[in-house]
C-alpha atoms as a PDB file:
ATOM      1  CA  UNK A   1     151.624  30.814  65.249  1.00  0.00           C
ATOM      2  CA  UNK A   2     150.299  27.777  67.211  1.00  0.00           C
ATOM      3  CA  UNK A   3     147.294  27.382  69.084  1.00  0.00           C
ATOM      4  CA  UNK A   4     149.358  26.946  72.520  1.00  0.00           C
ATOM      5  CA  UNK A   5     150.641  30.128  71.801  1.00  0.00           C
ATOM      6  CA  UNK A   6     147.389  31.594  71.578  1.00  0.00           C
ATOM      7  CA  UNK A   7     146.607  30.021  74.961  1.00  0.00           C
ATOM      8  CA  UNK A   8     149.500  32.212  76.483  1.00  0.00           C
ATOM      9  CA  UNK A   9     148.444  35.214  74.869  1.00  0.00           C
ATOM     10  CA  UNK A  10     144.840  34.668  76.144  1.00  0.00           C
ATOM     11  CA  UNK A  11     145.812  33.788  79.619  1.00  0.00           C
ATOM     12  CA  UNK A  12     148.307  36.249  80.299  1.00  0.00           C
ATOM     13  CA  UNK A  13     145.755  39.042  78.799  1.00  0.00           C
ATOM     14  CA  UNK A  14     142.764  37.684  80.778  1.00  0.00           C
ATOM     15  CA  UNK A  15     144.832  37.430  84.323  1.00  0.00           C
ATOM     16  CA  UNK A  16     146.833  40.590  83.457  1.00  0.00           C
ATOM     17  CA  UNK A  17     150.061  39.005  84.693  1.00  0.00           C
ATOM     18  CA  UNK A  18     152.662  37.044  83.458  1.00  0.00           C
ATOM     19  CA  UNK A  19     153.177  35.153  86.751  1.00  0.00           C
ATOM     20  CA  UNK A  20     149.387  34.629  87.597  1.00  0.00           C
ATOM     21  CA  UNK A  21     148.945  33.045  84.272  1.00  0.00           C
ATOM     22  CA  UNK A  22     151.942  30.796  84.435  1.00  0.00           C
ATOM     23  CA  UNK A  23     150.057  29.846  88.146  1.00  0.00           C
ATOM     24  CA  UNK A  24     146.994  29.026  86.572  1.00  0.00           C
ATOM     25  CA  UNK A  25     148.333  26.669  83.325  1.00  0.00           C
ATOM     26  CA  UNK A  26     150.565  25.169  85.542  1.00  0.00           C
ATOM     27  CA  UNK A  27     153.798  26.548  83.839  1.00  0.00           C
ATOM     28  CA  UNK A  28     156.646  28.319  84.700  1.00  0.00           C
ATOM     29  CA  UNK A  29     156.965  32.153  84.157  1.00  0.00           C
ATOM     30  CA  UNK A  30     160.459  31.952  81.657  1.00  0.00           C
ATOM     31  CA  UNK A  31     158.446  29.396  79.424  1.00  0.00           C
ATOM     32  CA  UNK A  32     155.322  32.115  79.165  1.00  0.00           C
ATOM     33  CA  UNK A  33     157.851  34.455  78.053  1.00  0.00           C
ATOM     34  CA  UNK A  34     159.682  32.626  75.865  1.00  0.00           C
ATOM     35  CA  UNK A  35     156.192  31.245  73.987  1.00  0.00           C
ATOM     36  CA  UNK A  36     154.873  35.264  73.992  1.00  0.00           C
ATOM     37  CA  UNK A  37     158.591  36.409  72.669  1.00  0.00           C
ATOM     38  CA  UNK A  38     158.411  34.207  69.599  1.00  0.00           C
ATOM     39  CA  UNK A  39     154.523  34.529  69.074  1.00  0.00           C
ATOM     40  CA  UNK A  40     155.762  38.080  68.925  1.00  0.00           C
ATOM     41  CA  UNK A  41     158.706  37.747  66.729  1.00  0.00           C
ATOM     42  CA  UNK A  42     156.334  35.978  64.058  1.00  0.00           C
ATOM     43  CA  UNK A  43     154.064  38.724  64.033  1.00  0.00           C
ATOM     44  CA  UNK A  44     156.732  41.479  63.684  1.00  0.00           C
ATOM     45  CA  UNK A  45     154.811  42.992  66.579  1.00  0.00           C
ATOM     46  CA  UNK A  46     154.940  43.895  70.407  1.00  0.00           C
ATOM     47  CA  UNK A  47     151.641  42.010  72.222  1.00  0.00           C
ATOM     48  CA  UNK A  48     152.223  43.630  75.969  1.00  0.00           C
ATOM     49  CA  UNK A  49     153.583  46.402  77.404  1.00  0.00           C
ATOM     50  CA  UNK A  50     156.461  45.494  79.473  1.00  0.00           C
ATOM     51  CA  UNK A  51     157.039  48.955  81.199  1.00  0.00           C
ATOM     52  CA  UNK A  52     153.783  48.063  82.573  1.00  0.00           C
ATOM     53  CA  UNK A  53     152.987  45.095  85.446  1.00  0.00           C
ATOM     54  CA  UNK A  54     149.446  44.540  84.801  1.00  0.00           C
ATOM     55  CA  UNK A  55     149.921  42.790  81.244  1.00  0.00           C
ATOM     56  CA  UNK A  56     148.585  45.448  79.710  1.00  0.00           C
ATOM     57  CA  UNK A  57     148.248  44.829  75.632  1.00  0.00           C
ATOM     58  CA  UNK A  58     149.363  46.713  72.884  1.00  0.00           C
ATOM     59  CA  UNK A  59     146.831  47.873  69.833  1.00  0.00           C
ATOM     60  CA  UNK A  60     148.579  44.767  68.286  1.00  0.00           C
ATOM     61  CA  UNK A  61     147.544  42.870  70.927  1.00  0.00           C
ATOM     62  CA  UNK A  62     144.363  43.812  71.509  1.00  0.00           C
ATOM     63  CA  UNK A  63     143.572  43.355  67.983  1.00  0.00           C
ATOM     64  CA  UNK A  64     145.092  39.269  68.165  1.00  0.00           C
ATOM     65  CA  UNK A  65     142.818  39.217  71.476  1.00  0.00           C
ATOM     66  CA  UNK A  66     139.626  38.646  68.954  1.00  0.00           C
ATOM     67  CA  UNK A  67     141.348  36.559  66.883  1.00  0.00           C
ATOM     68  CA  UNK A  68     142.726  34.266  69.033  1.00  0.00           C
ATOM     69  CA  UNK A  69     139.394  33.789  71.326  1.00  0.00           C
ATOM     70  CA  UNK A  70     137.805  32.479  67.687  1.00  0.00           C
ATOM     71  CA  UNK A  71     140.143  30.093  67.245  1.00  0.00           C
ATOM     72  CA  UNK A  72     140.726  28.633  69.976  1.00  0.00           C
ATOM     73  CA  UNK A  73     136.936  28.517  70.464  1.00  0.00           C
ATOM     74  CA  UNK A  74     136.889  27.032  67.048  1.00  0.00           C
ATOM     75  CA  UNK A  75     139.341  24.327  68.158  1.00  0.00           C
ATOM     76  CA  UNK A  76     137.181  23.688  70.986  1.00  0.00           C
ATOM     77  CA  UNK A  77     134.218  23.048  69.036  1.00  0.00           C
ATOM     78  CA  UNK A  78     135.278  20.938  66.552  1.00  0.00           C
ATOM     79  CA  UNK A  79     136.716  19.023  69.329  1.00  0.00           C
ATOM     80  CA  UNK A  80     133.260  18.496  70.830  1.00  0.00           C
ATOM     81  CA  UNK A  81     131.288  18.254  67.586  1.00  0.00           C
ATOM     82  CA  UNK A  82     133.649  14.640  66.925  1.00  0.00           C
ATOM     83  CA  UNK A  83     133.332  13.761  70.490  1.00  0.00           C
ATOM     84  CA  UNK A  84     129.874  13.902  70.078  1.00  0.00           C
ATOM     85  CA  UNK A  85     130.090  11.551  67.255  1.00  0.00           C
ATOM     86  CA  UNK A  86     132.248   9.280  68.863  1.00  0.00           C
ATOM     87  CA  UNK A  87     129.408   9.223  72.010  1.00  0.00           C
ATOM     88  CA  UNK A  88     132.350  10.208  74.370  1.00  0.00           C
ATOM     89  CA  UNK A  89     131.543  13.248  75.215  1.00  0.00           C
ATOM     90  CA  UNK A  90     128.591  13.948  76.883  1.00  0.00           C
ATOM     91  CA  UNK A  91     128.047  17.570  75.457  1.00  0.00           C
ATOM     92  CA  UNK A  92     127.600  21.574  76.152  1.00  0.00           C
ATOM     93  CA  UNK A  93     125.127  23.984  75.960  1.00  0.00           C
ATOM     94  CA  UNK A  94     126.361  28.117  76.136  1.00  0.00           C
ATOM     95  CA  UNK A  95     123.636  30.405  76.151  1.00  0.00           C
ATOM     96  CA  UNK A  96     123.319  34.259  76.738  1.00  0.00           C
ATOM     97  CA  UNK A  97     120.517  35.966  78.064  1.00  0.00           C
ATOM     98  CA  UNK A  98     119.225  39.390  80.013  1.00  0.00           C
ATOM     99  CA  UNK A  99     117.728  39.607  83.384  1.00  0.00           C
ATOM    100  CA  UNK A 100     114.153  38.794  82.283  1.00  0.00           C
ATOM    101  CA  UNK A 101     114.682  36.273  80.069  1.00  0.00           C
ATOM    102  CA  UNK A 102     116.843  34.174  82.956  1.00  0.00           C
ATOM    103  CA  UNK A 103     114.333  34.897  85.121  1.00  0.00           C
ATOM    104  CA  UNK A 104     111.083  34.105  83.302  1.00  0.00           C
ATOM    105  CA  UNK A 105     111.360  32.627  80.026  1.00  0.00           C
ATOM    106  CA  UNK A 106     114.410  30.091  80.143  1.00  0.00           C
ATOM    107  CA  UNK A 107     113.232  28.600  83.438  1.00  0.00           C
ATOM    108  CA  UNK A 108     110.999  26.339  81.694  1.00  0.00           C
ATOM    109  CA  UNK A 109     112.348  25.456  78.005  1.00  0.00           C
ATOM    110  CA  UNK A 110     115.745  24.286  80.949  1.00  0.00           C
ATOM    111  CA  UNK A 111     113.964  22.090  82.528  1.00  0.00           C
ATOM    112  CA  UNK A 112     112.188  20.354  79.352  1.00  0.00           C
ATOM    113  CA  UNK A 113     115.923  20.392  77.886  1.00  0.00           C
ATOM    114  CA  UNK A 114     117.379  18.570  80.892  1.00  0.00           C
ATOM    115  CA  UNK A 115     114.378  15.892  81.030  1.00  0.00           C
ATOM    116  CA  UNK A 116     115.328  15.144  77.405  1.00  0.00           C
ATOM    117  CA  UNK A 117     119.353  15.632  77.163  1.00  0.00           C
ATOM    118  CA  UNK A 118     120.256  15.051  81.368  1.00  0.00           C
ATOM    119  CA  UNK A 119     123.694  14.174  79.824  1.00  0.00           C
ATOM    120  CA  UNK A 120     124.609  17.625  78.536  1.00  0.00           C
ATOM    121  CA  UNK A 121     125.789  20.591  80.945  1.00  0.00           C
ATOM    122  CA  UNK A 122     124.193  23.716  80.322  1.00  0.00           C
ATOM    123  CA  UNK A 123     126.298  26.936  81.208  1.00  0.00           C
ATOM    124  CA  UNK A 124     123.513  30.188  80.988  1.00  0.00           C
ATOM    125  CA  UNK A 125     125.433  33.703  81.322  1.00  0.00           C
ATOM    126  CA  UNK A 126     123.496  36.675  82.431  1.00  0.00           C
ATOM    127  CA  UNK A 127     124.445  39.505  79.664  1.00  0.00           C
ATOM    128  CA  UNK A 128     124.032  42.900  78.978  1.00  0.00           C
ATOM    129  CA  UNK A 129     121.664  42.644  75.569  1.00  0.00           C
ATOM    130  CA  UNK A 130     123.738  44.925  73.451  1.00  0.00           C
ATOM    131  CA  UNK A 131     126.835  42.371  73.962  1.00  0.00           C
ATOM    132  CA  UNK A 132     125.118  39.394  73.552  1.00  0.00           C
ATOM    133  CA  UNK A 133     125.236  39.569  69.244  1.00  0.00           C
ATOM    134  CA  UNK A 134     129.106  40.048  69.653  1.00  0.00           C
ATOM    135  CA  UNK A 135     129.701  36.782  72.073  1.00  0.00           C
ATOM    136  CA  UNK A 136     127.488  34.829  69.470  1.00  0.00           C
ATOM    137  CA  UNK A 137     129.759  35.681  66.763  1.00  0.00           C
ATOM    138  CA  UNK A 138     132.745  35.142  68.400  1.00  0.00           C
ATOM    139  CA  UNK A 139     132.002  31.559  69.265  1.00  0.00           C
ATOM    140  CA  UNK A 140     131.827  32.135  73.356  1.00  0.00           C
ATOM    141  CA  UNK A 141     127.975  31.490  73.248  1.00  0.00           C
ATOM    142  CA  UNK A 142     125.750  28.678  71.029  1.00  0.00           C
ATOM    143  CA  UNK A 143     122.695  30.658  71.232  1.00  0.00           C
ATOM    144  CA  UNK A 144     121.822  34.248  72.523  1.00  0.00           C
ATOM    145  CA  UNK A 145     117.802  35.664  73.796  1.00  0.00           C
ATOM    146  CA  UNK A 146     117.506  38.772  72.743  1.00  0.00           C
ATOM    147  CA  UNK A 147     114.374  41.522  72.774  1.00  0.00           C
ATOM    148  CA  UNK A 148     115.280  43.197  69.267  1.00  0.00           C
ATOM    149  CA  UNK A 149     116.698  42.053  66.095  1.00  0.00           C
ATOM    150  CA  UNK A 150     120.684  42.921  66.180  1.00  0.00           C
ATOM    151  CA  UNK A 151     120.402  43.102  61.831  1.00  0.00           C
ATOM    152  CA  UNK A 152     123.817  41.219  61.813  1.00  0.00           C
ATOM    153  CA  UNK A 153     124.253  39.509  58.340  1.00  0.00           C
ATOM    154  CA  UNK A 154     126.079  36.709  60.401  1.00  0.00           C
ATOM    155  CA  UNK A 155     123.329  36.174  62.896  1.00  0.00           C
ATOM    156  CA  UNK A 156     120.217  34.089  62.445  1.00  0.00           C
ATOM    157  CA  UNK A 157     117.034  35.892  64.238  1.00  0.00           C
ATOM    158  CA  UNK A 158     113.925  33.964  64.983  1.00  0.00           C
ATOM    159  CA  UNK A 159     111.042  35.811  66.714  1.00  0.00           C
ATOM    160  CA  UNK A 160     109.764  33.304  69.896  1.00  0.00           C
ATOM    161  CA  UNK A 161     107.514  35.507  72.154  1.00  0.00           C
ATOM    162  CA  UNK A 162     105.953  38.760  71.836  1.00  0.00           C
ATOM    163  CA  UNK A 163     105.382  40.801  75.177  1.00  0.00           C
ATOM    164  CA  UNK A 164     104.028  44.214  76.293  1.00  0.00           C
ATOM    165  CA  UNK A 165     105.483  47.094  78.975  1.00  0.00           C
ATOM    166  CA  UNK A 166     102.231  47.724  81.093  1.00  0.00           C
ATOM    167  CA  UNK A 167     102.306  49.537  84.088  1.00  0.00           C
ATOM    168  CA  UNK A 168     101.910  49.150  87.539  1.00  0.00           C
ATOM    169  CA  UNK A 169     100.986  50.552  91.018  1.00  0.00           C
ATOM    170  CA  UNK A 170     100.417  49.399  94.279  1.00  0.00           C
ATOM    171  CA  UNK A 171      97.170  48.529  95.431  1.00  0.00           C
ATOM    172  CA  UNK A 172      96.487  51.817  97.254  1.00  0.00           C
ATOM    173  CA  UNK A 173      98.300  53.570  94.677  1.00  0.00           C
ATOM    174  CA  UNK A 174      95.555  56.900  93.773  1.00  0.00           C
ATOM    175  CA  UNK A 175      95.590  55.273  90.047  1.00  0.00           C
ATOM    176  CA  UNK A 176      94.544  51.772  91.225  1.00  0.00           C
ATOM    177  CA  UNK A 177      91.779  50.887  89.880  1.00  0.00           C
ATOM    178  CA  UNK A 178      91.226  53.011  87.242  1.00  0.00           C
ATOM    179  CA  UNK A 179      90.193  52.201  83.860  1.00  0.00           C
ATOM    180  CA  UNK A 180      92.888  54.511  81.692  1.00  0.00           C
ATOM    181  CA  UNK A 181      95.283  57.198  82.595  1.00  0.00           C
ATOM    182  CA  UNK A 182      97.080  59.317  80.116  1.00  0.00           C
ATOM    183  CA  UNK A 183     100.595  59.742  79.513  1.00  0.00           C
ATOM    184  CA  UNK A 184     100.159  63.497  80.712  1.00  0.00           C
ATOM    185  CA  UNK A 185      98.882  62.955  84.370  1.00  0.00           C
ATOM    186  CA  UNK A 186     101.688  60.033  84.639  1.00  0.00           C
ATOM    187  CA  UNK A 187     103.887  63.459  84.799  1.00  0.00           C
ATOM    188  CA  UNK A 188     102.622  63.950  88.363  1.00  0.00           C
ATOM    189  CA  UNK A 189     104.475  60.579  89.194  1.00  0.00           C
ATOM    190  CA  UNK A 190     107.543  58.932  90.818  1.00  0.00           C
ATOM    191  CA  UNK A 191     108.615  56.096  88.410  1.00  0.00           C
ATOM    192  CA  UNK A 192     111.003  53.167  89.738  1.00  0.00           C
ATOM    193  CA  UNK A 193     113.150  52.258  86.894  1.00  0.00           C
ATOM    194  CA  UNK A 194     115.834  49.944  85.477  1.00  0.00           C
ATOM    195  CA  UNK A 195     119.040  51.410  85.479  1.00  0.00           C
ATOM    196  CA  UNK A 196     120.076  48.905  81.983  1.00  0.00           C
ATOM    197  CA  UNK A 197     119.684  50.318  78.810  1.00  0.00           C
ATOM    198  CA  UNK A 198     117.544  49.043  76.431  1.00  0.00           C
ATOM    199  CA  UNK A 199     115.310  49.061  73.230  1.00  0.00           C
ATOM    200  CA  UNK A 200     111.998  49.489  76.070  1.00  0.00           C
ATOM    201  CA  UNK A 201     113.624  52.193  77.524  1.00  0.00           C
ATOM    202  CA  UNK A 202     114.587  54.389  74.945  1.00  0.00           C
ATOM    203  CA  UNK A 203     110.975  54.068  73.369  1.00  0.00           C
ATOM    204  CA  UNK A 204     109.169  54.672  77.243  1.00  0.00           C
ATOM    205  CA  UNK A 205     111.492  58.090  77.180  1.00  0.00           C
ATOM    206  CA  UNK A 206     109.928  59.067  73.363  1.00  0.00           C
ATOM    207  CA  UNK A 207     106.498  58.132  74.113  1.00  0.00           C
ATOM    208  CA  UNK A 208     106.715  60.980  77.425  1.00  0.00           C
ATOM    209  CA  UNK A 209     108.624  63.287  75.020  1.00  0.00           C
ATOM    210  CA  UNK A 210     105.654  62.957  72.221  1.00  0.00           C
ATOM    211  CA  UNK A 211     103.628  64.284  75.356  1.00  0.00           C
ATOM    212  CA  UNK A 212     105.919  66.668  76.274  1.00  0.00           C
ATOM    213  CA  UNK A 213     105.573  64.995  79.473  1.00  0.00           C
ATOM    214  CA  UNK A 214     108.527  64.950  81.945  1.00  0.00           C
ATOM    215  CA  UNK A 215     109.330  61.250  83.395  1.00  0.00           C
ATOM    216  CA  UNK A 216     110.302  61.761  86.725  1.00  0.00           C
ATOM    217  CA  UNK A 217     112.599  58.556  88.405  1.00  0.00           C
ATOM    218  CA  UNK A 218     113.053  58.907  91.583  1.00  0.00           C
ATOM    219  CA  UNK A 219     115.266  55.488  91.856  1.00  0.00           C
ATOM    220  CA  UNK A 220     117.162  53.514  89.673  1.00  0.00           C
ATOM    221  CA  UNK A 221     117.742  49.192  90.349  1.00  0.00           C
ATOM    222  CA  UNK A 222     119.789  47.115  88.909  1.00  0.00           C
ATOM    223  CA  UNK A 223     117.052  44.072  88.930  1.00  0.00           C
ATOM    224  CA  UNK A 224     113.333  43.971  87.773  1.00  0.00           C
ATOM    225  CA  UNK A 225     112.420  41.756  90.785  1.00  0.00           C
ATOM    226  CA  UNK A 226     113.982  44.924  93.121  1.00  0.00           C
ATOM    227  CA  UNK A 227     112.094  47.169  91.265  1.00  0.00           C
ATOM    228  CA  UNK A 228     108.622  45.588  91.905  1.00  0.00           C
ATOM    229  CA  UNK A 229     109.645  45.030  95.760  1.00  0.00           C
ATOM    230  CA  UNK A 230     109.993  49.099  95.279  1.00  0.00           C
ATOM    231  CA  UNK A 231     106.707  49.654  93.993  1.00  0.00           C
ATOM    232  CA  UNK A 232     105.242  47.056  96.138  1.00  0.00           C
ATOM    233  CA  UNK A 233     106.516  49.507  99.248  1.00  0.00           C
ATOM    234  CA  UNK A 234     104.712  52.242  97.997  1.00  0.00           C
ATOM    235  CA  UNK A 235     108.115  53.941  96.602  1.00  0.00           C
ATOM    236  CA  UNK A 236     107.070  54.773  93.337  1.00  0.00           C
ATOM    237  CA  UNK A 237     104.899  52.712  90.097  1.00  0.00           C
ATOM    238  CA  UNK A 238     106.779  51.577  87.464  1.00  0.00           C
ATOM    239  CA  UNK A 239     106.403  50.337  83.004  1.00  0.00           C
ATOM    240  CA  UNK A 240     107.439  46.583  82.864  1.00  0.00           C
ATOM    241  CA  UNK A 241     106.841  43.709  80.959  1.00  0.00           C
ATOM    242  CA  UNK A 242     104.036  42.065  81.418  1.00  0.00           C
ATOM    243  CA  UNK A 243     105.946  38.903  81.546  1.00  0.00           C
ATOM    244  CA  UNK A 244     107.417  40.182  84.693  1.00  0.00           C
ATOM    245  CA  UNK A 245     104.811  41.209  86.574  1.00  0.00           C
ATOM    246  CA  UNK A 246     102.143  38.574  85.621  1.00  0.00           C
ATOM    247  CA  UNK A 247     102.203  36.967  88.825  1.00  0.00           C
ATOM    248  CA  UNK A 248     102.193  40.130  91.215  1.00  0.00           C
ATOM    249  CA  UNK A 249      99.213  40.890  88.834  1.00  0.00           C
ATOM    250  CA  UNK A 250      97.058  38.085  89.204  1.00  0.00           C
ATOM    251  CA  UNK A 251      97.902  38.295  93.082  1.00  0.00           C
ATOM    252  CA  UNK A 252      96.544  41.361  93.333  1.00  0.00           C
ATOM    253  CA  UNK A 253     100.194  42.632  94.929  1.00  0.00           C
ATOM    254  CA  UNK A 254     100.850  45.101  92.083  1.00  0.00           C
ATOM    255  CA  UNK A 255      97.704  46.725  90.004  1.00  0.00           C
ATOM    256  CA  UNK A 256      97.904  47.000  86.076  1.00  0.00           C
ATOM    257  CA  UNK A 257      96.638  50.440  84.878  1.00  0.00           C
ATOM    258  CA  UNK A 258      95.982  50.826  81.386  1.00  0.00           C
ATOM    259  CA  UNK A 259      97.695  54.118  79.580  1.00  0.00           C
ATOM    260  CA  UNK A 260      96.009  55.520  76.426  1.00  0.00           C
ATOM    261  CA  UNK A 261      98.201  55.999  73.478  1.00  0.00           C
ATOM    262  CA  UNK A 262     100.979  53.636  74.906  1.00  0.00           C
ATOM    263  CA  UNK A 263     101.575  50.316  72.924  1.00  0.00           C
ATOM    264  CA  UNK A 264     105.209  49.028  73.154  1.00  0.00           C
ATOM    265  CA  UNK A 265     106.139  45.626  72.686  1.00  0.00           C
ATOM    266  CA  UNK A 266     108.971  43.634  73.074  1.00  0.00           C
ATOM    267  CA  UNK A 267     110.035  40.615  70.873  1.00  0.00           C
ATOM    268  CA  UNK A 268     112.272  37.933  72.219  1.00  0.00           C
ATOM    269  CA  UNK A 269     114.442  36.431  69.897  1.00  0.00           C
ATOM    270  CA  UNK A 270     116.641  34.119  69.919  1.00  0.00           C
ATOM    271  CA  UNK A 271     119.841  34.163  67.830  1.00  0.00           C
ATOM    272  CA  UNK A 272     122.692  31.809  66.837  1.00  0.00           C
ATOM    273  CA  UNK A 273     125.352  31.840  64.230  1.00  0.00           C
ATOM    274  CA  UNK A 274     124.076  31.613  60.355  1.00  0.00           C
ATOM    275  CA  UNK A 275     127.055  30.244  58.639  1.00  0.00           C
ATOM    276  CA  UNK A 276     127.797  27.612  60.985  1.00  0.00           C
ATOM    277  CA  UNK A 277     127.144  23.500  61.696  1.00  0.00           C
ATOM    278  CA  UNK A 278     125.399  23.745  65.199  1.00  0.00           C
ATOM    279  CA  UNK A 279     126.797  20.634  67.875  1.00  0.00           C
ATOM    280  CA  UNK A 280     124.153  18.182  68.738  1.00  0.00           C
ATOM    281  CA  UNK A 281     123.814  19.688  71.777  1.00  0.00           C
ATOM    282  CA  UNK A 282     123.007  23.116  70.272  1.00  0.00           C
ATOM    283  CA  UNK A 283     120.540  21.377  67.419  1.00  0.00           C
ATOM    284  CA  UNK A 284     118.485  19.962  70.004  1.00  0.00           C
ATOM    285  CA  UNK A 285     117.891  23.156  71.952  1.00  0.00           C
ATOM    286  CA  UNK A 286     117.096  24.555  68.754  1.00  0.00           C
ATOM    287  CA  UNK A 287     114.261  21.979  68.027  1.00  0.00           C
ATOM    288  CA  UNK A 288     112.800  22.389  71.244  1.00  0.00           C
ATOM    289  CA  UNK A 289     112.789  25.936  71.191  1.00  0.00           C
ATOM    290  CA  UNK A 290     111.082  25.861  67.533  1.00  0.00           C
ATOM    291  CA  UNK A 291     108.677  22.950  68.606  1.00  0.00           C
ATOM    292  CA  UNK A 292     107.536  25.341  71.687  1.00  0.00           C
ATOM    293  CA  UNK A 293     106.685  28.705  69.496  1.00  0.00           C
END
């Protein structure tokens, strides 16, 4: 097993096709086959399904998928790592992160980064939280943000910023303006939510159940900067972090009304691997996140 093999196997099950794959390494279809046919011959097992067109894998091969992603990711990052000590290559930065941690807390540590390191490319991927731990393991991200700690033995956690879900109405809203509501009269409301699962979420649903208190969402978005447009139109009020809405706040375009008995927090984190030599590029980031805490 060789790590152009691997390559194939990665292409062909990422493109789902035998001839699209051969199209995009710039190889012919027979030499894909032959390369997948002897891959498969030294594992003693079948990799695709060839009754099928779409490159569909076997168990076998979905199990090699993992496998092969780390190693060829390994390969890629030792490859930088002496580049970097050579000083010809200029250097990569992979991080994961949710919606508000793109859109409010990476902003800024970015641009300090690039005024310090313009020479390395940074590639940020917007992730569902829950999948971020996995991509971190698996080599396809340096670093992931993350608002809980994902207890993974491989992972190192380090807590950056603590925030708060407050909520908010519009100015005209009946409840603007006053000093504290309770979780039982918010049962008379229309909430605009986020249609992602989360930590916040599950904990907004227990806190109305501990009130026997029925949460009534009227709309679901797939954005939190949607959602306050929503409340902003008089559609409905809505929990967020404070970190979102800080702005709107201080504008006076959304109103923060306190709710008695509700205290949930959320703690970004940022993880990265434990057991593993970070690339120059990644140890930098690192420092400037820790210096910034």
């Amino acid at each position: 097993m060789d790590l152009a093999q691997l390559e194939i196997f990665l292409s062909i099950a990422d493109e789902k096709s035998f001839s699209r794959a051969a199209e995009k390494m710039l190889r012919t279809q027979p030499a894909l086959s032959i390369a997948i046919k002897r891959l498969e011959e030294e594992l003693g097992e079948t990799l695709f399904d060839r009754s099928s067109k779409s490159g569909t894998m076997t168990e076998a091969g979905k199990i090699l998928y993992s496998y092969a992603q780390k190693m060829i990711n390994l390969r890629d990052e030792a490859r930088e790592s002496i580049s970097e000590l050579r000083g010809m290559f200029r250097g990569r930065l992979t991080i994961g992160a949710n919606e508000s941690t793109s859109l409010y807390v990476l902003p800024a540590l970015l641009l300090e980064y690039r005024k310090r390191h313009p020479q390395i490319k940074i590639e940020v991927s917007r992730n569902v939280s829950e999948k971020i731990p996995l991509e971190v393991v698996e080599r396809n991200l340096d670093f992931g943000f993350l608002s809980y700690d994902p207890m993974n033995p491989a992972l190192q956690s380090i807590e950056l910023h603590r925030d708060e879900l407050v909520l908010v109405t519009p100015p005209k809203h009946r409840l603007a303006g006053r000093k504290q509501v309770t979780v039982k009269e918010l049962g008379e409301e229309q909430f605009v939510a986020h249609n992602v699962k989360t930590p916040s979420r599950t904990r907004i649903f227990e806190l109305f159940a501990q009130h026997r208190t029925p949460l009534n969402i009227c709309i679901e978005l797939a954005t939190l900067e949607t959602i306050k447009g929503f409340v902003m139109q008089n559609v409905g009020i809505a929990i967020l972090p404070r970190l979102a809405v800080q702005k709107e706040i201080e504008s006076g375009k959304l109103i923060e009304v306190p709710v008695k008995g509700m205290k949930i927090e959320k703690i970004l984190r940022l993880i990265y691997r434990r057991e593993s030599s970070l690339s120059h590029a990644a140890k930098s980031f690192l420092e400037l996140v820790k210096s910034q805490r």
